[in-house]
N, C-alpha and C. Protein backbone atom coordinates (compact mmCIF):
# COMPACT_ATOMS: atom_id res chain seq x y z
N UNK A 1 141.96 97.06 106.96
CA UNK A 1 142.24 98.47 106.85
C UNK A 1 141.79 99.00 105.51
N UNK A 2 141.66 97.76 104.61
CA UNK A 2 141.09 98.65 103.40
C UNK A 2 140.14 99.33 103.09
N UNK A 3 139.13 99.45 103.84
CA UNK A 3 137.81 100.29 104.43
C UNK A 3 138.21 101.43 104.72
N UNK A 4 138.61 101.63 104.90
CA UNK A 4 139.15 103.02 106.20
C UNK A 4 139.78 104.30 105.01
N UNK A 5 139.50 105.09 104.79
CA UNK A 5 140.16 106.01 104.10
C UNK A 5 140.77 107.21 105.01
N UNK A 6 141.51 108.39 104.47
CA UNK A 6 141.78 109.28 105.62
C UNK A 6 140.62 109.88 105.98
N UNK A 7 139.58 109.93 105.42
CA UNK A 7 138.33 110.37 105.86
C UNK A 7 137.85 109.74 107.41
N UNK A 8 137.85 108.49 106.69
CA UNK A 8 137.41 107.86 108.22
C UNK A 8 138.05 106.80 108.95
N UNK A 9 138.98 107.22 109.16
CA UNK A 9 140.09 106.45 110.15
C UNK A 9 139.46 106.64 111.49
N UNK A 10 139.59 105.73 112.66
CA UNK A 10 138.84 105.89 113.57
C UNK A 10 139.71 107.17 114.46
N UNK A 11 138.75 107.71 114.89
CA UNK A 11 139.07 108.89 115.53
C UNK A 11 139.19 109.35 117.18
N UNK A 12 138.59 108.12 117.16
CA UNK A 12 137.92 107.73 119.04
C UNK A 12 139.30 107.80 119.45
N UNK A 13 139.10 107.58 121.56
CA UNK A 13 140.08 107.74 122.33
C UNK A 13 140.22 105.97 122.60
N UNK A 14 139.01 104.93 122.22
CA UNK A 14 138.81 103.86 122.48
C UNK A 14 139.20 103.05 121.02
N UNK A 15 139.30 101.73 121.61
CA UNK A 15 139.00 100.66 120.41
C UNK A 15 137.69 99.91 120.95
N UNK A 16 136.64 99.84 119.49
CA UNK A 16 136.05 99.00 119.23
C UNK A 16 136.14 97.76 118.98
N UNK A 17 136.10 96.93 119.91
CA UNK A 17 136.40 95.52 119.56
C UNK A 17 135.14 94.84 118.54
N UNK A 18 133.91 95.61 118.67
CA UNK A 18 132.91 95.19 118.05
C UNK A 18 132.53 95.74 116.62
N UNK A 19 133.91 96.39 116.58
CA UNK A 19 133.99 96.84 114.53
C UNK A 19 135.16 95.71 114.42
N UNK A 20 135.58 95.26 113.31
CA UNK A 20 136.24 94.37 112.68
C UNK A 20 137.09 95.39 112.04
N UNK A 21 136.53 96.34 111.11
CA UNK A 21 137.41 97.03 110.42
C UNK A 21 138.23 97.94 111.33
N UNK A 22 137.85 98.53 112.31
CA UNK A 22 138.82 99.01 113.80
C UNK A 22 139.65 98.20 114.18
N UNK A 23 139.04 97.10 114.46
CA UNK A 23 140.41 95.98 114.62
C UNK A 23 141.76 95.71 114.37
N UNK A 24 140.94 95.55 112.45
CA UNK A 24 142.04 95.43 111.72
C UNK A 24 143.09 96.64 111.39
N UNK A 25 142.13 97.43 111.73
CA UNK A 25 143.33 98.79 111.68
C UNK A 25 144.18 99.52 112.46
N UNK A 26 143.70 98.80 113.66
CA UNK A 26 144.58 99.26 114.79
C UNK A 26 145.80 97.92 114.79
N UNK A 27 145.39 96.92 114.88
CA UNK A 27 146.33 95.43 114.56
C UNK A 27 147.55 95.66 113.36
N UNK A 28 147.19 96.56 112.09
CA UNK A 28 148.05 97.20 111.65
C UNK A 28 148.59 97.77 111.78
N UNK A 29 147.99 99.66 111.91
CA UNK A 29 148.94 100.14 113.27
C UNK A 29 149.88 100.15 113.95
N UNK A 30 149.69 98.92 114.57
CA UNK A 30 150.68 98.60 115.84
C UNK A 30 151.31 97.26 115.71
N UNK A 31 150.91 96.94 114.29
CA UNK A 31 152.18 95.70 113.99
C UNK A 31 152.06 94.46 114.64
N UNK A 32 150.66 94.24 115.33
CA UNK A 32 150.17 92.86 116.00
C UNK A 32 148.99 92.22 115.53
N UNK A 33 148.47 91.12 115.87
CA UNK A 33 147.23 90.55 115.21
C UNK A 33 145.69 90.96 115.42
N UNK A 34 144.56 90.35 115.15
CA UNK A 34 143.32 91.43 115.53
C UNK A 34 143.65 90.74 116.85
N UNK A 35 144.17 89.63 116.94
CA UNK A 35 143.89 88.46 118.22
C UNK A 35 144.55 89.37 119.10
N UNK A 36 146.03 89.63 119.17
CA UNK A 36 146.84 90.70 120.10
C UNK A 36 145.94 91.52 120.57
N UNK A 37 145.46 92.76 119.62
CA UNK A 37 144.66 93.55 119.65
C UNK A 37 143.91 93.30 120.98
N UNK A 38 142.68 92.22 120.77
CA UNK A 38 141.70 91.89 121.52
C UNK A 38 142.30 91.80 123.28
N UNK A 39 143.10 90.80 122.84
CA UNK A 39 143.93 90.10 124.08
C UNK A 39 144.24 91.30 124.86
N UNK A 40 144.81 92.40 124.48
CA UNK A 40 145.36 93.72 124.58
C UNK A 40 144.54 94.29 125.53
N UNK A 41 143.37 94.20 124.87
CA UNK A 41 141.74 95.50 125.57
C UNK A 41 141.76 94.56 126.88
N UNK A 42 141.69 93.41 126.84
CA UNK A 42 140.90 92.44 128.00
C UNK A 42 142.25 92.65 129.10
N UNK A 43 143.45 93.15 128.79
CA UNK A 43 144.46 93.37 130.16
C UNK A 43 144.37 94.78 130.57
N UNK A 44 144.45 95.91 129.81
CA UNK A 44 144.20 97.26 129.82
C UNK A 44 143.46 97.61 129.59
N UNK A 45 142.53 97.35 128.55
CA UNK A 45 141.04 98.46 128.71
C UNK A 45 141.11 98.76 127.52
N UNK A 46 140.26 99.47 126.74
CA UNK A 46 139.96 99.97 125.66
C UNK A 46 140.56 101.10 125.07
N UNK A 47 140.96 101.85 126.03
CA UNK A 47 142.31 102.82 125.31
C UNK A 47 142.85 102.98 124.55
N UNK A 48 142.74 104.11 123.56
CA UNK A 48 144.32 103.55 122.23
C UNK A 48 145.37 103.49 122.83
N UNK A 49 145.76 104.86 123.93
CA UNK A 49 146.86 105.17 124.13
C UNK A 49 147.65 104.00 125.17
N UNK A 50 146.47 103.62 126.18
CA UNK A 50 147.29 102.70 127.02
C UNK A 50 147.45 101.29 126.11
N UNK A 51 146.60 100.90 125.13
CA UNK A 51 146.95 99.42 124.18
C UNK A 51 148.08 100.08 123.26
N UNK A 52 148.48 101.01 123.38
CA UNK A 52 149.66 101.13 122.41
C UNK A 52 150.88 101.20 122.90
N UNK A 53 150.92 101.55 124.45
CA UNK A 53 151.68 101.71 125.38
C UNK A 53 152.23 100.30 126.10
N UNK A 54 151.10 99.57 126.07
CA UNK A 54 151.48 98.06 126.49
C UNK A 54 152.17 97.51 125.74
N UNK A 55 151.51 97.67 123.92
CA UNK A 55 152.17 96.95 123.31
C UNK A 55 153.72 97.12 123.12
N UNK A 56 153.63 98.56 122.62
CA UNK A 56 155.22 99.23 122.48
C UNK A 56 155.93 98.57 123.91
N UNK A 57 155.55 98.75 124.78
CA UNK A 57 156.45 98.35 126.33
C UNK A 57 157.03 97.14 126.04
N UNK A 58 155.64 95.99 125.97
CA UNK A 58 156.04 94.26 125.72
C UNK A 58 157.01 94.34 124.73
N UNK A 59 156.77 95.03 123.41
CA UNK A 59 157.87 94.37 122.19
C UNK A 59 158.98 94.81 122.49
N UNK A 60 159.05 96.07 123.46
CA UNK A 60 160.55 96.70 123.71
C UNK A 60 161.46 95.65 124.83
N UNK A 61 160.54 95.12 124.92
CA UNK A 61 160.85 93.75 126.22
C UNK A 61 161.51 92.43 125.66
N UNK A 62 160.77 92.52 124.43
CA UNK A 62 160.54 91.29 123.60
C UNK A 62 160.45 89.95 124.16
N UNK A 63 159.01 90.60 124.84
CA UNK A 63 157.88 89.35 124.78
C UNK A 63 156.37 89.76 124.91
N UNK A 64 155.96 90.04 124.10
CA UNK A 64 154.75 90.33 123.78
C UNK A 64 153.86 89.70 124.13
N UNK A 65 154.12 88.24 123.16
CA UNK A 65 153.30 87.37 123.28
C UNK A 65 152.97 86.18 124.90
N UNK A 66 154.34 86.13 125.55
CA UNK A 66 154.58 85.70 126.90
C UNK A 66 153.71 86.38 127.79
N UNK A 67 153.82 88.07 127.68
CA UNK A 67 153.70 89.02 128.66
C UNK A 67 152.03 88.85 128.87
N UNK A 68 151.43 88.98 127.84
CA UNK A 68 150.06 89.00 127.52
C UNK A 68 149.10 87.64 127.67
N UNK A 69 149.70 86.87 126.68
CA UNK A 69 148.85 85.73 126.00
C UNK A 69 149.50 84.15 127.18
């Protein structure tokens, strides 16, 4: 995330799995790993809103890592 200023925070409706620095800033974000992250796109899709929606769902579940991985 240290790349990223408020200038250019990603702005898209998607995640780039093929930026690193998107990765890492969405993995921050949302309080999971780039690995989560990834794991994330490959069940739902590239979406912010639905990978943020899964995630928030799983941890409200608390099992994230079960649910997914």
């Amino acid at each position: 995330m240290d790349n990223y200023t408020s200038h250019n925070l990603p702005q898209k409706a998607q995640i780039n799995l093929h930026e690193t620095n998107e990765v890492e800033y969405w993995s921050e974000k949302l309080n999971v790993t780039p690995d989560e992250i990834q794991q994330v796109v490959q069940q739902v899709g590239y979406n912010v809103t639905d990978v943020e929606g899964a995630i928030k769902a799983s941890s409200n579940l608390g099992y994230l890592d079960q649910y997914y991985f």
